[in-house]
PDB file of N, CA and C in Angstrom:
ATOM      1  N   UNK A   1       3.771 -13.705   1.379  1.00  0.00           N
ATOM      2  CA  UNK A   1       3.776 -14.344   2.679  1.00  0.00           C
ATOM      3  C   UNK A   1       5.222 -14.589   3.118  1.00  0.00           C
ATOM      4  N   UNK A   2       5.473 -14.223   4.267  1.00  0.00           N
ATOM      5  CA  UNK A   2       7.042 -14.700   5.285  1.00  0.00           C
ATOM      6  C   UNK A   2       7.170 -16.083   5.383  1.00  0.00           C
ATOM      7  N   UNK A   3       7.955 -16.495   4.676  1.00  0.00           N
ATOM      8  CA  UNK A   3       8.661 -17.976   4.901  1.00  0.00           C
ATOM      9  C   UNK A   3       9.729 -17.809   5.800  1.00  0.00           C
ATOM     10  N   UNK A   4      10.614 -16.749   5.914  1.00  0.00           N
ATOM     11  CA  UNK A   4      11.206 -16.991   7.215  1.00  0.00           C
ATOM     12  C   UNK A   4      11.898 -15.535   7.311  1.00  0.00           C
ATOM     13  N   UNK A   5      12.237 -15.500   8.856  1.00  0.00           N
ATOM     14  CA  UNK A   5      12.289 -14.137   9.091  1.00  0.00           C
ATOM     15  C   UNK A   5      13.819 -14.195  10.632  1.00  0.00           C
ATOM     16  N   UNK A   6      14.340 -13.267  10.472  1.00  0.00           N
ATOM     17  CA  UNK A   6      16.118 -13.609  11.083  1.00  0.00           C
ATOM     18  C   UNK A   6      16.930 -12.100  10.980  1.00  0.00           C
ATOM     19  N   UNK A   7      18.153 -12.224  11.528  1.00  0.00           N
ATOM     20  CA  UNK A   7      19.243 -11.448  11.057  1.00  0.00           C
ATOM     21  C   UNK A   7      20.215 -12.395  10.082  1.00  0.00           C
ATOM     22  N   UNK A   8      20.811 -11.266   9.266  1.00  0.00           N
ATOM     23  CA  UNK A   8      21.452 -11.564   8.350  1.00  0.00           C
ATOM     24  C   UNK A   8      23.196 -11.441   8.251  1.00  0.00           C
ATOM     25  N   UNK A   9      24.177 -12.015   8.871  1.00  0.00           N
ATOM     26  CA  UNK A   9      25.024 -11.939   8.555  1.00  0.00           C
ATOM     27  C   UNK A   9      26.154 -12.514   7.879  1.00  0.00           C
ATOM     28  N   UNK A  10      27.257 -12.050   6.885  1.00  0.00           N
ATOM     29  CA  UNK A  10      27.599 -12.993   6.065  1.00  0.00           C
ATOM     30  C   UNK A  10      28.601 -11.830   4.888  1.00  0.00           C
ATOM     31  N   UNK A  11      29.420 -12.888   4.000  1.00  0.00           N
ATOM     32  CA  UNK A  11      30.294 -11.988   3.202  1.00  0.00           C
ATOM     33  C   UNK A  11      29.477 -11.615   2.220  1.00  0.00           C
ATOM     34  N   UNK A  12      30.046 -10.248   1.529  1.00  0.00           N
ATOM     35  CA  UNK A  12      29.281  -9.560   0.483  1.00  0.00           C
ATOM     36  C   UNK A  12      30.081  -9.505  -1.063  1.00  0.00           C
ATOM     37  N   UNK A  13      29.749 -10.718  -1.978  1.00  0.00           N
ATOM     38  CA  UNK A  13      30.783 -11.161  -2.846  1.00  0.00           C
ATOM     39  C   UNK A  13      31.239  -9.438  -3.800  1.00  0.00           C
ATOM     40  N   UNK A  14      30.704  -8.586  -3.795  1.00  0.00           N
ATOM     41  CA  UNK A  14      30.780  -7.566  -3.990  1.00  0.00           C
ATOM     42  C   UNK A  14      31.717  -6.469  -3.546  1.00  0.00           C
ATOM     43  N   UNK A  15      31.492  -6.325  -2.715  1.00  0.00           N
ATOM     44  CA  UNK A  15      32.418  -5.611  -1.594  1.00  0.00           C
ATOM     45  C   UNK A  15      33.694  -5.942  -0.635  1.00  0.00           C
ATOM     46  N   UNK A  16      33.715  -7.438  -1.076  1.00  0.00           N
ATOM     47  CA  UNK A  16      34.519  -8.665  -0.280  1.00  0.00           C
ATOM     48  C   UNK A  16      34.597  -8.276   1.175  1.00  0.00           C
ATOM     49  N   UNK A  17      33.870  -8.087   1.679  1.00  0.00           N
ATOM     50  CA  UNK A  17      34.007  -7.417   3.136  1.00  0.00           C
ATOM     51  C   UNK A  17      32.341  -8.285   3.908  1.00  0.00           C
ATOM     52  N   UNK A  18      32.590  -8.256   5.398  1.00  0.00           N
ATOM     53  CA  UNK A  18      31.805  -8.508   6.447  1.00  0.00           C
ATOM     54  C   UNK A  18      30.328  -8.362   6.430  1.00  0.00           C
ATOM     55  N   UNK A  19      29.207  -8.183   6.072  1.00  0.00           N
ATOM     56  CA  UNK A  19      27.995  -7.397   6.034  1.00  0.00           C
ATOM     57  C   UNK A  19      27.125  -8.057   7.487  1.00  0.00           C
ATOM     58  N   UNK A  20      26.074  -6.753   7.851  1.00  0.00           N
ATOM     59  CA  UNK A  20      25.401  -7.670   8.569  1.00  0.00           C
ATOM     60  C   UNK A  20      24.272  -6.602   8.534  1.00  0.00           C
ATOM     61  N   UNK A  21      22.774  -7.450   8.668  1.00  0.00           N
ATOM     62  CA  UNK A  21      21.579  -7.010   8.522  1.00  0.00           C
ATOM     63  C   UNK A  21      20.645  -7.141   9.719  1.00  0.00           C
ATOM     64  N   UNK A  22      20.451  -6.494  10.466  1.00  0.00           N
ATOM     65  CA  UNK A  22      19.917  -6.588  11.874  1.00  0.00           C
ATOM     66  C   UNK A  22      17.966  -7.069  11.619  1.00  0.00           C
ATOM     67  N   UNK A  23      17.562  -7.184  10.220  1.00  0.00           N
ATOM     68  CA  UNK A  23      16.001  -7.723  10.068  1.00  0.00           C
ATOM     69  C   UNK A  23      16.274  -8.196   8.138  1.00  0.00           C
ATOM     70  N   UNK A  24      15.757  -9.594   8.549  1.00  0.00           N
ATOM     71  CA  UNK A  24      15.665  -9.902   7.118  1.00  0.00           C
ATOM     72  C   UNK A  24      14.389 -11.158   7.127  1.00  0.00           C
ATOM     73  N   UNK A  25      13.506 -10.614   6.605  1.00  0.00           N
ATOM     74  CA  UNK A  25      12.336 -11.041   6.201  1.00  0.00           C
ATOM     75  C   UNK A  25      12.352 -11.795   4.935  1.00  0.00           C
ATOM     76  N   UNK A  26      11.888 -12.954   4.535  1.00  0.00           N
ATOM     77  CA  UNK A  26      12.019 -13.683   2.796  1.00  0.00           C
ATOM     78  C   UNK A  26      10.797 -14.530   2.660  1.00  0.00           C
ATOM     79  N   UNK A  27      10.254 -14.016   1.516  1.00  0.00           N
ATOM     80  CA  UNK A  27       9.286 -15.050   0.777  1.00  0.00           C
ATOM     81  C   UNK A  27       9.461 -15.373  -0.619  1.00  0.00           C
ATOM     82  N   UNK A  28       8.264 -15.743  -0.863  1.00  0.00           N
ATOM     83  CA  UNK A  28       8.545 -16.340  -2.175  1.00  0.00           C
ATOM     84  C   UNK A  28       9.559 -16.013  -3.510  1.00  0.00           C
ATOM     85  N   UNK A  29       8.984 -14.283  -3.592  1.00  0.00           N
ATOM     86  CA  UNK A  29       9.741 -13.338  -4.740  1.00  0.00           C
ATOM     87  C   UNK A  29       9.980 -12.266  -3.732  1.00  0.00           C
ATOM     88  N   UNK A  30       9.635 -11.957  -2.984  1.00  0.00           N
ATOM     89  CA  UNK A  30       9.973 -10.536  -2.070  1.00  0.00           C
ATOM     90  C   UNK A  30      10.846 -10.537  -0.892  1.00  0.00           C
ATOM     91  N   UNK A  31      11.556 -10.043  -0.376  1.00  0.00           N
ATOM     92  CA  UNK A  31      12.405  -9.775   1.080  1.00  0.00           C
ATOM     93  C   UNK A  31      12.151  -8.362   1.237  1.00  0.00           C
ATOM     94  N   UNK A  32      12.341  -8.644   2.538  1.00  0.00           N
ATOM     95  CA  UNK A  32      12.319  -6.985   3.635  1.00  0.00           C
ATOM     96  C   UNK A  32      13.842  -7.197   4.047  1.00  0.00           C
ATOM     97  N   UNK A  33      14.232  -6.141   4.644  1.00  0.00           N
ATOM     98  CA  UNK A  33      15.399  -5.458   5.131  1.00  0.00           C
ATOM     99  C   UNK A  33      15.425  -4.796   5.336  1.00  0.00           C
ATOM    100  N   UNK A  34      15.827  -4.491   6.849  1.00  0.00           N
ATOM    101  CA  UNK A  34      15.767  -3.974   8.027  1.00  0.00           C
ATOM    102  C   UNK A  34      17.017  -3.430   8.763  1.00  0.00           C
ATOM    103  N   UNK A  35      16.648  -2.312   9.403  1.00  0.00           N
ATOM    104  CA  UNK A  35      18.132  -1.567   9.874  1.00  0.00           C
ATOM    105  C   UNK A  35      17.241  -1.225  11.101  1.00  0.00           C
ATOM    106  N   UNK A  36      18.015  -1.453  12.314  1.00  0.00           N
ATOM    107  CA  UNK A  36      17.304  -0.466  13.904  1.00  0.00           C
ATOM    108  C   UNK A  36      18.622   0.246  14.393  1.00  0.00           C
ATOM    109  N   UNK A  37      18.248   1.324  14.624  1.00  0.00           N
ATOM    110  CA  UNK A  37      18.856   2.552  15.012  1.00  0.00           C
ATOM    111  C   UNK A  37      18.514   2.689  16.758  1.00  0.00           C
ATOM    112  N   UNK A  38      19.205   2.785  17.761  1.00  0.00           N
ATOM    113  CA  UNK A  38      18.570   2.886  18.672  1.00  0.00           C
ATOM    114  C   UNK A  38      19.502   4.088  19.620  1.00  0.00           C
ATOM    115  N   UNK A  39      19.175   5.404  19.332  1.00  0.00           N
ATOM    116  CA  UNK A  39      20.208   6.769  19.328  1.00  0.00           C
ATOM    117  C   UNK A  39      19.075   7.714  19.713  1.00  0.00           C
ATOM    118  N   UNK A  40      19.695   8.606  19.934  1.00  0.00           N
ATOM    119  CA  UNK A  40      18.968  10.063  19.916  1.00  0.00           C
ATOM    120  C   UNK A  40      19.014  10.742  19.079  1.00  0.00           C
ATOM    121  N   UNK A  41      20.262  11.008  18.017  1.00  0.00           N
ATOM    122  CA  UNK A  41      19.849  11.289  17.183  1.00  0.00           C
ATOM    123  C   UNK A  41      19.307  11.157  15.624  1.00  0.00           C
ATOM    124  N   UNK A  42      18.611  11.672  14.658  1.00  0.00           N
ATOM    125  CA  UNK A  42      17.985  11.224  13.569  1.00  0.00           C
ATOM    126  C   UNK A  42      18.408  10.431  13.111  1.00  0.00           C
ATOM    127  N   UNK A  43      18.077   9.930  12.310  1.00  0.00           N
ATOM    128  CA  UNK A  43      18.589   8.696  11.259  1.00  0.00           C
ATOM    129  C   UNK A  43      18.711   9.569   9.738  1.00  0.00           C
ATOM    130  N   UNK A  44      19.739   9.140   9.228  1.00  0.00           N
ATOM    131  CA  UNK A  44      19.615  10.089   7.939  1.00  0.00           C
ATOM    132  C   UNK A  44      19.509   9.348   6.893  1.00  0.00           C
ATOM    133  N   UNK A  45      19.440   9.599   5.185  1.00  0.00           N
ATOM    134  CA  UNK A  45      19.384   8.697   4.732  1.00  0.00           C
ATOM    135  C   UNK A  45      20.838   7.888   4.160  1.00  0.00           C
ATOM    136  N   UNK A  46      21.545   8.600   4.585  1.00  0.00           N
ATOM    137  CA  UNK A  46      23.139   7.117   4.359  1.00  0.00           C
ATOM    138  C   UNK A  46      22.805   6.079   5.350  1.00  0.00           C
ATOM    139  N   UNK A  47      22.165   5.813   6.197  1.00  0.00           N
ATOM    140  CA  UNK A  47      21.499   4.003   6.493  1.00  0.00           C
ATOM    141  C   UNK A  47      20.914   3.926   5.802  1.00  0.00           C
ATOM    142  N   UNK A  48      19.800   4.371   5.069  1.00  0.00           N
ATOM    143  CA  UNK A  48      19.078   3.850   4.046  1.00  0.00           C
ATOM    144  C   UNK A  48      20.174   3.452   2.738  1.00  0.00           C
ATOM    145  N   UNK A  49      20.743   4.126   2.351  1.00  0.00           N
ATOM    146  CA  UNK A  49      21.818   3.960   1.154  1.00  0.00           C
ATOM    147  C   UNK A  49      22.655   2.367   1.780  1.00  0.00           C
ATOM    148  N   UNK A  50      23.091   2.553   2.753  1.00  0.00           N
ATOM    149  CA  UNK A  50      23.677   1.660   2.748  1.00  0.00           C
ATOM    150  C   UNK A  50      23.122  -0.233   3.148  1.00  0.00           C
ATOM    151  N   UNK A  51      22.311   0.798   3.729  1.00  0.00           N
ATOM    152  CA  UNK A  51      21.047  -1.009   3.755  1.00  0.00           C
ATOM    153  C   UNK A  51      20.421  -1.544   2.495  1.00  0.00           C
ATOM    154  N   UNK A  52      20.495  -0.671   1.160  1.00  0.00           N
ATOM    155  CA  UNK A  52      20.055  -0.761   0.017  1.00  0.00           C
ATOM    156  C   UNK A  52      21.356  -1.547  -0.619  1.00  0.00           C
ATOM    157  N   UNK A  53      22.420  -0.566  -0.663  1.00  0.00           N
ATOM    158  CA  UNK A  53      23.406  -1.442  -1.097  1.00  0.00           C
ATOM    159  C   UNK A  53      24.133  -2.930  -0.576  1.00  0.00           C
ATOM    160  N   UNK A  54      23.749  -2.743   0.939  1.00  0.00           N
ATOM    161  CA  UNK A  54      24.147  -4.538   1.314  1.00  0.00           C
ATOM    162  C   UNK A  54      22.875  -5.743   0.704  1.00  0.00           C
ATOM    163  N   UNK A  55      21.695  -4.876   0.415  1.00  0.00           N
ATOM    164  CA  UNK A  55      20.431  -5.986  -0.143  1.00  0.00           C
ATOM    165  C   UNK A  55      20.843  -6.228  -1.651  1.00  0.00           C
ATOM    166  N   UNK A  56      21.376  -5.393  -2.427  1.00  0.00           N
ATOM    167  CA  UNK A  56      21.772  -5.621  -3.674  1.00  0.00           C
ATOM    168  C   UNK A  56      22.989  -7.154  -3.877  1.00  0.00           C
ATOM    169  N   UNK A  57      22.799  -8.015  -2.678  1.00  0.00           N
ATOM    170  CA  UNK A  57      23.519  -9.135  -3.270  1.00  0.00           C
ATOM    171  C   UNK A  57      22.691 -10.287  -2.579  1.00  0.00           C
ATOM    172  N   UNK A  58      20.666 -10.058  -2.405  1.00  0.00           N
ATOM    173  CA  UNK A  58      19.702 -10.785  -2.561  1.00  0.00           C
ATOM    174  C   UNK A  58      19.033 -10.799  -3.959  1.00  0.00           C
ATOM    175  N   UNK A  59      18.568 -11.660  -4.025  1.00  0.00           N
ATOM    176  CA  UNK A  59      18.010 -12.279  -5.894  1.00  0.00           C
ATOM    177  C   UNK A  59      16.661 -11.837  -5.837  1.00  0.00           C
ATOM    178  N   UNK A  60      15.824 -10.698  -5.318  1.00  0.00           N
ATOM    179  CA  UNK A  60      14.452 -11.048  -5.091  1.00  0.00           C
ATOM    180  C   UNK A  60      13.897  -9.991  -6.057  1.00  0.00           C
ATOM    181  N   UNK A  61      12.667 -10.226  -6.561  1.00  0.00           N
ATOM    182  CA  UNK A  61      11.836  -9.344  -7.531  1.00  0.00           C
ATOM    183  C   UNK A  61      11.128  -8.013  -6.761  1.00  0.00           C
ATOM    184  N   UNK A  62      10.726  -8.372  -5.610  1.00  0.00           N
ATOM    185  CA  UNK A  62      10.360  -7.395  -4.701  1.00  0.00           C
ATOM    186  C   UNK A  62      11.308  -7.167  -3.193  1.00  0.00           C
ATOM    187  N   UNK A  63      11.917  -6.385  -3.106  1.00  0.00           N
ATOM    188  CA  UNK A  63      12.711  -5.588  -1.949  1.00  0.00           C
ATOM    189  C   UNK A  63      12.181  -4.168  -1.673  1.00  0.00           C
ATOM    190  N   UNK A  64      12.047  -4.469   0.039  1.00  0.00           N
ATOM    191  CA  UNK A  64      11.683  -4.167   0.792  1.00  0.00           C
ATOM    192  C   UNK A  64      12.524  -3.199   1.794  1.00  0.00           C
ATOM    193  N   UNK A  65      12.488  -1.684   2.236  1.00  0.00           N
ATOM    194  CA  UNK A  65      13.272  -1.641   2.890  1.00  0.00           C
ATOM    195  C   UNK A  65      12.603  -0.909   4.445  1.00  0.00           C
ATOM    196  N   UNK A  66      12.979  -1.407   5.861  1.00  0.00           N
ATOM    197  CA  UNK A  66      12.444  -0.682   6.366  1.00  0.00           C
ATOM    198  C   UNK A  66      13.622   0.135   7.944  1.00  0.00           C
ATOM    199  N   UNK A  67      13.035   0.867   7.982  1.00  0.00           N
ATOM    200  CA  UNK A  67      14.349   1.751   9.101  1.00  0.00           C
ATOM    201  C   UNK A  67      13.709   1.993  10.736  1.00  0.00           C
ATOM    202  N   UNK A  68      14.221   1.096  11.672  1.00  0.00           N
ATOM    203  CA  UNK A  68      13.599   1.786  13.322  1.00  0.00           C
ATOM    204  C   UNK A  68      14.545   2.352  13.399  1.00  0.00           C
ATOM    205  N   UNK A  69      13.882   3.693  14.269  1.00  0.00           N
ATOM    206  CA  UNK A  69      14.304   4.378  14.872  1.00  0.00           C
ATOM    207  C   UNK A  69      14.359   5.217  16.117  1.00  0.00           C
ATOM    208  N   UNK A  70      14.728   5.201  17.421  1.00  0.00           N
ATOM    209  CA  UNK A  70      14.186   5.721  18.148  1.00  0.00           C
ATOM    210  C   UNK A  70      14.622   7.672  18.021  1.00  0.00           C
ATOM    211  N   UNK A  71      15.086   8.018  17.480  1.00  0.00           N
ATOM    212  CA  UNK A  71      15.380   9.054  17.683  1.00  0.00           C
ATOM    213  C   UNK A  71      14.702   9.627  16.292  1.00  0.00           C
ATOM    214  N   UNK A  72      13.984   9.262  14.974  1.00  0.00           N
ATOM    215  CA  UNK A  72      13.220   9.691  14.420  1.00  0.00           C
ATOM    216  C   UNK A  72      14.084   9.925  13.192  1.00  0.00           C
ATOM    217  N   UNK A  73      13.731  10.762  12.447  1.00  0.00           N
ATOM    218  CA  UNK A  73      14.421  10.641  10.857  1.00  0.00           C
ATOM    219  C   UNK A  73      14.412  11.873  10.110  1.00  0.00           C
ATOM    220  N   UNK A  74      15.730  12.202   9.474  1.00  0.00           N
ATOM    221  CA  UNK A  74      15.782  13.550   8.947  1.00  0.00           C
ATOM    222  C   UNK A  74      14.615  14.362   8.254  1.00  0.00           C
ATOM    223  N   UNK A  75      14.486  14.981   7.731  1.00  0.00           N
ATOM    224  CA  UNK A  75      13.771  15.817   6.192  1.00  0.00           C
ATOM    225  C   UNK A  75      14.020  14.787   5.157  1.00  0.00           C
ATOM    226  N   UNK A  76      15.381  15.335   5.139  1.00  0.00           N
ATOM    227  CA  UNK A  76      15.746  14.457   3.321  1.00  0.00           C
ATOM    228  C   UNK A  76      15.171  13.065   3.125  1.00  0.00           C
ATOM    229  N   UNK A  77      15.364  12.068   4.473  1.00  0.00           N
ATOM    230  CA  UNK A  77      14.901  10.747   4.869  1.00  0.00           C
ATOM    231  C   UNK A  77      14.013  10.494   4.174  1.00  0.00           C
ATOM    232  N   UNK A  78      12.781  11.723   5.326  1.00  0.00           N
ATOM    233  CA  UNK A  78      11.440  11.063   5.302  1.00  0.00           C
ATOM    234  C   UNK A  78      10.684  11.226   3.718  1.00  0.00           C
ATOM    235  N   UNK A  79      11.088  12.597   2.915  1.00  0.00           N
ATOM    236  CA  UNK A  79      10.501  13.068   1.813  1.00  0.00           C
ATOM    237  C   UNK A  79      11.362  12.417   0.899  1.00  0.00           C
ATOM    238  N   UNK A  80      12.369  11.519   1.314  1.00  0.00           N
ATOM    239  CA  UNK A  80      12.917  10.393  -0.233  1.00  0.00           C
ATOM    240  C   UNK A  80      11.778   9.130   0.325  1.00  0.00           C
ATOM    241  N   UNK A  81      11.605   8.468   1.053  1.00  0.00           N
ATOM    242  CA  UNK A  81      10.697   7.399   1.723  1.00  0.00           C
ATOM    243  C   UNK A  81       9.357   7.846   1.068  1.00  0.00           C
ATOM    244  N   UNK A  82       8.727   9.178   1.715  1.00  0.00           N
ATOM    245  CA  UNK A  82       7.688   9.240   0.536  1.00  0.00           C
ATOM    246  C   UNK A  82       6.930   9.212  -0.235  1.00  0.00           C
ATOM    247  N   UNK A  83       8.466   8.916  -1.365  1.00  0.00           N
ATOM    248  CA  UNK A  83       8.535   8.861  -2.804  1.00  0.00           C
ATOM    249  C   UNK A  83       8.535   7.675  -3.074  1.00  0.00           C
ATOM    250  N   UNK A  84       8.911   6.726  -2.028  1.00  0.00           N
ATOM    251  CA  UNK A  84       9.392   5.495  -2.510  1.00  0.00           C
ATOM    252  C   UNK A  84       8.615   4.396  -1.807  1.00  0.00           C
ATOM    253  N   UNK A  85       7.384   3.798  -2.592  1.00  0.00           N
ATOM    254  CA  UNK A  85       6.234   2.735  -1.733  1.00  0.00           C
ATOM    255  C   UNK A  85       7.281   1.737  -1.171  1.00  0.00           C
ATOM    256  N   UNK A  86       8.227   1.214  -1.507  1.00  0.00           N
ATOM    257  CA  UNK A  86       9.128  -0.059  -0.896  1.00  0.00           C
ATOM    258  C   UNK A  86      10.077   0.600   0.290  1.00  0.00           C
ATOM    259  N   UNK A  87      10.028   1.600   0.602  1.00  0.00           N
ATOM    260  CA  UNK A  87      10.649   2.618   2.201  1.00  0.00           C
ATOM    261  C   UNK A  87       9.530   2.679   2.872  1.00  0.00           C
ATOM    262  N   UNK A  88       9.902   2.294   4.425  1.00  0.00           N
ATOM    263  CA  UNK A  88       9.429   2.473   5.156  1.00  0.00           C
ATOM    264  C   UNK A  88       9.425   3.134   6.624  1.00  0.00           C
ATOM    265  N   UNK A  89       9.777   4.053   7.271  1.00  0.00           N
ATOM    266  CA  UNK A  89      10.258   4.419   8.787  1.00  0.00           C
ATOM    267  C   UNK A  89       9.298   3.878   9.611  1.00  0.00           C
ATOM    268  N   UNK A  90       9.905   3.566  10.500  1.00  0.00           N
ATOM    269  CA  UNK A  90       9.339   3.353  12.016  1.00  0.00           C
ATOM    270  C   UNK A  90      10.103   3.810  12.587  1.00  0.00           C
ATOM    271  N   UNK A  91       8.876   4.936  13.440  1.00  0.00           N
ATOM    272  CA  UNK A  91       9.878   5.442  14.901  1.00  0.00           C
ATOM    273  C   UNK A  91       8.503   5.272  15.897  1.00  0.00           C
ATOM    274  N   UNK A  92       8.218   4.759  16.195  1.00  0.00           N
ATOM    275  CA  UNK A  92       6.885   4.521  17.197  1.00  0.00           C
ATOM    276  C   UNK A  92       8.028   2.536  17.945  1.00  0.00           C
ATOM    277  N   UNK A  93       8.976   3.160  18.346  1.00  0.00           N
ATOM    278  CA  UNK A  93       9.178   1.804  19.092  1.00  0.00           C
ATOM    279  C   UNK A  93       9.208   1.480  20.493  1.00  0.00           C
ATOM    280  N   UNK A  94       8.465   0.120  20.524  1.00  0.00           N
ATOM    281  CA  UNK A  94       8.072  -0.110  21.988  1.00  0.00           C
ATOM    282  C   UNK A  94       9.288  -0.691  22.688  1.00  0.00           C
ATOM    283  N   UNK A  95       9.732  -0.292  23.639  1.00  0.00           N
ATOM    284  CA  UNK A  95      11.284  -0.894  24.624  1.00  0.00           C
ATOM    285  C   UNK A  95      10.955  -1.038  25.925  1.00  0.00           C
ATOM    286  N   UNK A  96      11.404  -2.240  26.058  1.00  0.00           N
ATOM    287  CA  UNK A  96      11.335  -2.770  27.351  1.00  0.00           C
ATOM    288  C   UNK A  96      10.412  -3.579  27.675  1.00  0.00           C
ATOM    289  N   UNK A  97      10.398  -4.586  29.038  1.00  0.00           N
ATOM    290  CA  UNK A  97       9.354  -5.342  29.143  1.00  0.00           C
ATOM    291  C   UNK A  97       7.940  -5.046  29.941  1.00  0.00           C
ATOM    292  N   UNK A  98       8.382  -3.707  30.426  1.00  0.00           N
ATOM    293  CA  UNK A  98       7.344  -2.736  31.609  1.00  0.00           C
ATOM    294  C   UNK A  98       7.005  -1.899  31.064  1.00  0.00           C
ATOM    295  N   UNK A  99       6.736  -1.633  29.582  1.00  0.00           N
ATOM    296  CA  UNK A  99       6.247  -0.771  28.946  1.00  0.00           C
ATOM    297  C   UNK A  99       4.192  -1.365  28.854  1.00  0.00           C
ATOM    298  N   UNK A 100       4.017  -0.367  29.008  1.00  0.00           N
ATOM    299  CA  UNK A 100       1.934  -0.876  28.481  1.00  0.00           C
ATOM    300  C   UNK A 100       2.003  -0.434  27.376  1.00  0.00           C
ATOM    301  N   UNK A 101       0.978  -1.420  26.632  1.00  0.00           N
ATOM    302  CA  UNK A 101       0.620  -1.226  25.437  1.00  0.00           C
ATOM    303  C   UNK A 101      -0.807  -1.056  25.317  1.00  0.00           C
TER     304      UNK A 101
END
């Protein structure tokens, strides 16, 4: 269950540098983390690599990762995701406030 849900920004004692996480979901033992892409073209998987490596300085037993996209997601992307039940893509995104649903 979501105890609380935000963006994430903040230093990365690791990397000593800036980080920032545009979706961060947290419960009990699990977090999500979230990257939105909002381009034309694909998303490849170095956002995934690198949204993996800024979550590697959360404490959680279950991590979560998930990717919007409006412009959709490579080969390599989608067939490493997959493989991997904790990856997730979204490219089905709704924009704007005059959109029907």
């Amino acid at each position: 269950m979501i105890e609380k849900i935000g963006k994430w920004w903040g230093g990365n004692s690791k990397t000593k540098k800036q980080e920032e996480i545009d979706i961060v979901a947290i419960g009990e033992d699990s977090i999500i983390l979230g990257e939105c892409k909002y381009r034309k073209e694909k998303t490849d998987i170095d956002i995934l690599e690198d949204l993996i490596r800024k979550g590697e300085i959360f404490n959680y037993k279950n991590k979560y990762y998930y990717i919007f996209s409006k412009g959709g997601f490579t080969i390599k992307l989608q067939r490493y995701a997959e493989q991997n039940d904790n990856i997730r893509l979204v490219e089905d995104i709704i924009i704007g406030v005059d959109d029907k649903i």
